[in-house]
N, C-alpha and C. Protein backbone atom coordinates (compact mmCIF):
# COMPACT_ATOMS: atom_id res chain seq x y z
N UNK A 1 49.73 86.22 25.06
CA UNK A 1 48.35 86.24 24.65
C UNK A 1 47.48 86.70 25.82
N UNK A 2 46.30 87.47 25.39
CA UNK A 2 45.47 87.80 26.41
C UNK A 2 44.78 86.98 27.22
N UNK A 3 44.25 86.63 28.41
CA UNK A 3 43.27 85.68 28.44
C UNK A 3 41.82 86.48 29.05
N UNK A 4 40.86 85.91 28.96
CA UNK A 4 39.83 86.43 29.33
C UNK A 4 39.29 86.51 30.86
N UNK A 5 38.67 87.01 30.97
CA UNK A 5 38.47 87.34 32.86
C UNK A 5 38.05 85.75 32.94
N UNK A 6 37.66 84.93 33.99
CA UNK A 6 36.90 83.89 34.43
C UNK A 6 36.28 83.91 34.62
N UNK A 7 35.81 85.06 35.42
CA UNK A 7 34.16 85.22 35.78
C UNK A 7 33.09 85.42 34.81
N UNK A 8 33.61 86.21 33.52
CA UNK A 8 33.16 86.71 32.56
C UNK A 8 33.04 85.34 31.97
N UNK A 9 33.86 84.18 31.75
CA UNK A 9 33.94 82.66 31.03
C UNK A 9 32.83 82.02 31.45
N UNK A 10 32.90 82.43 33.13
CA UNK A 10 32.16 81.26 33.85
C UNK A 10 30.41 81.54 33.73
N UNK A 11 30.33 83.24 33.73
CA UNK A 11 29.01 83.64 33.29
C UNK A 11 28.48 83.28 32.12
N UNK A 12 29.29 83.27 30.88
CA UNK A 12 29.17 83.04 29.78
C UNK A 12 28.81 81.68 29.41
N UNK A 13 29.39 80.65 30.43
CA UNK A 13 28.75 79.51 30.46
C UNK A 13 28.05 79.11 30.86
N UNK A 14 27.27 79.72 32.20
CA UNK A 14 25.94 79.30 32.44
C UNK A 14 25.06 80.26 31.71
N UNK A 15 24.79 81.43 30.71
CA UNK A 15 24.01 81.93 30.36
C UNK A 15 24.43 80.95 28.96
N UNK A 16 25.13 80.34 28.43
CA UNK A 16 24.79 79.45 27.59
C UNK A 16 23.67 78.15 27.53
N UNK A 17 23.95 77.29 28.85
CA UNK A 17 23.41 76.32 29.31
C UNK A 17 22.12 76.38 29.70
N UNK A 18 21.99 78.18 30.14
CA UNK A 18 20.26 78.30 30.03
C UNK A 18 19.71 78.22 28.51
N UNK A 19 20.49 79.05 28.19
CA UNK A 19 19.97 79.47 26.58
C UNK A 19 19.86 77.85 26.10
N UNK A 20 20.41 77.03 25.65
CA UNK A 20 20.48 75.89 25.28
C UNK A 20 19.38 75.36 25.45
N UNK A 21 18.58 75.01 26.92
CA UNK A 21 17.49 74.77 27.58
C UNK A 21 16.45 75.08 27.41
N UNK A 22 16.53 76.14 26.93
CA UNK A 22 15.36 77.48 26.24
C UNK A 22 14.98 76.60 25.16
N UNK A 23 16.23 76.52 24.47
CA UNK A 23 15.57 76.13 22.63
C UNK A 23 15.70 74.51 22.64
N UNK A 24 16.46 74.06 23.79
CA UNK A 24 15.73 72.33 23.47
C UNK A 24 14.35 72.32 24.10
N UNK A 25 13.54 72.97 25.22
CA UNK A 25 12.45 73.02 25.39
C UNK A 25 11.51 74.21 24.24
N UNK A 26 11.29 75.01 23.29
CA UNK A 26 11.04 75.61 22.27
C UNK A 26 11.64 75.47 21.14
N UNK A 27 12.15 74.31 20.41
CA UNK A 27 12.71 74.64 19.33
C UNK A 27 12.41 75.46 18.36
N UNK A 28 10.88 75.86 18.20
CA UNK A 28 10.84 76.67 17.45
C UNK A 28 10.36 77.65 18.01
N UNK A 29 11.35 78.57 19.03
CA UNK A 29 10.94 79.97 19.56
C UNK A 29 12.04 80.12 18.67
N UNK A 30 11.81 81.10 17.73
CA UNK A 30 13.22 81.45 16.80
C UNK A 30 14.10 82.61 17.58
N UNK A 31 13.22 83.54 18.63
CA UNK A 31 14.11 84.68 19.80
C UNK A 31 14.82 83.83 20.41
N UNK A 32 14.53 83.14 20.69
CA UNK A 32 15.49 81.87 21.59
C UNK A 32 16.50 81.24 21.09
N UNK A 33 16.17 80.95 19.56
CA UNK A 33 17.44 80.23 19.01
C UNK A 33 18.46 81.21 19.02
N UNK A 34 17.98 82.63 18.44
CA UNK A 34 18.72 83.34 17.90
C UNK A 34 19.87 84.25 19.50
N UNK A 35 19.38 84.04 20.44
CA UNK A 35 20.19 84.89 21.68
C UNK A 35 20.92 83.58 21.76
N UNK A 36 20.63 81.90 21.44
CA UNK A 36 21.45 81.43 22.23
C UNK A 36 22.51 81.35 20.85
N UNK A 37 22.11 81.35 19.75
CA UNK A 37 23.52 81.04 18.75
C UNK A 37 24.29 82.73 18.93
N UNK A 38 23.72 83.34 19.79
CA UNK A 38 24.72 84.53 19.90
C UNK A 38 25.57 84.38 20.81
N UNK A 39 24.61 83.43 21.67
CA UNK A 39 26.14 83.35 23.03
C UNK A 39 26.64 82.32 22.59
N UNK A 40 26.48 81.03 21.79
CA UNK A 40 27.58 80.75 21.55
C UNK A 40 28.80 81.49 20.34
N UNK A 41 28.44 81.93 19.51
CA UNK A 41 29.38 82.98 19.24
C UNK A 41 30.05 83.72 20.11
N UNK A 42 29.51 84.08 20.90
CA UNK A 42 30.41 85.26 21.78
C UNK A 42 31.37 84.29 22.62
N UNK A 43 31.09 82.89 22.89
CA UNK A 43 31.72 81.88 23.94
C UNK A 43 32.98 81.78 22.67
N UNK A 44 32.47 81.25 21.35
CA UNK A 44 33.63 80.86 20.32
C UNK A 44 34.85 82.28 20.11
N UNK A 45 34.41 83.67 19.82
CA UNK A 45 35.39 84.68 19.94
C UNK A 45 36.09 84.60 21.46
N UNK A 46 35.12 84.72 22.39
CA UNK A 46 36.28 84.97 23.54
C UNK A 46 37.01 84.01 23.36
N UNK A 47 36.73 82.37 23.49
CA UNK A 47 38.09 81.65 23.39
C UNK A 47 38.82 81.32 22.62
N UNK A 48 38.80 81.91 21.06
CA UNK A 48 39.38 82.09 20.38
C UNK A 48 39.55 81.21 19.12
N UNK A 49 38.41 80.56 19.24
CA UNK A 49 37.79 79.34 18.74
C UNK A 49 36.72 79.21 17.42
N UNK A 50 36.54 77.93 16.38
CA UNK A 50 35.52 78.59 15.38
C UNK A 50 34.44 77.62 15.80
N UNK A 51 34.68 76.48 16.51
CA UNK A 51 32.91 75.80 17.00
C UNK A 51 32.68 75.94 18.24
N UNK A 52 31.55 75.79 18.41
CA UNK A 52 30.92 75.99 19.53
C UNK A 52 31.50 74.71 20.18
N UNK A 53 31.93 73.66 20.07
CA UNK A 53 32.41 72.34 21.07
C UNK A 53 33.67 72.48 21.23
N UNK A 54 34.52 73.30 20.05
CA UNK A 54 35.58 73.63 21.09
C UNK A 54 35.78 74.97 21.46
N UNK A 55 34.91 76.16 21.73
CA UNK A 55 34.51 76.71 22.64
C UNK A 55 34.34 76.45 24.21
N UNK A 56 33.49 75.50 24.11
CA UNK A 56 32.78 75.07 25.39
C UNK A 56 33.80 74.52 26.40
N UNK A 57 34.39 73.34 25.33
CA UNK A 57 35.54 72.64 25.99
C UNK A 57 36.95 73.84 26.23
N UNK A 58 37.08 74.40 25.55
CA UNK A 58 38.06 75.80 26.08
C UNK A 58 38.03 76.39 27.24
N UNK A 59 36.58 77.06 27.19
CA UNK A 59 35.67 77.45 28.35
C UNK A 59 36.03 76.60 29.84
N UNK A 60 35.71 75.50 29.63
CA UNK A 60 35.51 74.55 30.93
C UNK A 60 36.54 74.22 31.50
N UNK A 61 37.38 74.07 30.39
CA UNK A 61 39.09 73.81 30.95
C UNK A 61 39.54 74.86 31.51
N UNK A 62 39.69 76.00 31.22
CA UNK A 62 40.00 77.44 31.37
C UNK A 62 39.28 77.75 32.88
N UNK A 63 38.51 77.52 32.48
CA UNK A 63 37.60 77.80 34.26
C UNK A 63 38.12 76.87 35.51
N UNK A 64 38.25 75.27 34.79
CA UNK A 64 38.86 74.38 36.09
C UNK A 64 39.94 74.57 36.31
N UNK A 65 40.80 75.26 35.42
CA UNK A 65 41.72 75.18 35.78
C UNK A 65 42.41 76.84 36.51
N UNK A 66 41.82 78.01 36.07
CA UNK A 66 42.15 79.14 36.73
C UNK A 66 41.05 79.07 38.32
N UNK A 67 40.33 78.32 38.51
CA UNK A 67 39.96 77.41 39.80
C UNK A 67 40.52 77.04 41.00
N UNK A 68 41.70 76.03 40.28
CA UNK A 68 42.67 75.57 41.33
C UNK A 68 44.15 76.17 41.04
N UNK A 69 43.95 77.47 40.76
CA UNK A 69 45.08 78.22 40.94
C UNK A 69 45.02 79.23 42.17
C-alpha cells in the first residue's frame, strides 16, 4: 500500500486545526465552514478513511510514528 508523504500529513493537520478555529470562532462564516469541511475531506481520502475522527487519529499516529523512525 502507498503511504502518504508526512510532511504533506503533518501540513494537512495543522491547516486543519486552523480551519477548525476559524469556524468555532465564526460559526456562521459559511467560506470558513466550507474550506475547513474540505480539508477534512482531503485529511479522510489521504488516510484512507470515511470520518473525519478516524482521519485525524490516522493522521496523528502516522506522523508519531514515521517521527521516531
Amino acid at each position: 500500500m502507498l503511504l502518504p508523504d508526512r510532511n504533506t500529513v503533518e501540513r494537512l493537520l495543522r491547516h486543519y486545526r486552523t480551519q477548525e478555529q476559524r469556524v468555532l470562532a465564526g460559526p456562521c462564516d459559511l467560506s470558513a465552514r466550507r474550506r475547513f469541511e474540505d480539508t477534512a475531506y482531503t485529511l479522510c481520502v489521504l488516510m484512507g478513511v470515511r470520518s473525519t475522527a478516524e482521519a485525524l487519529r490516522a493522521a496523528e499516529r502516522y506522523v508519531a510514528t514515521s517521527a521516531s523512525l
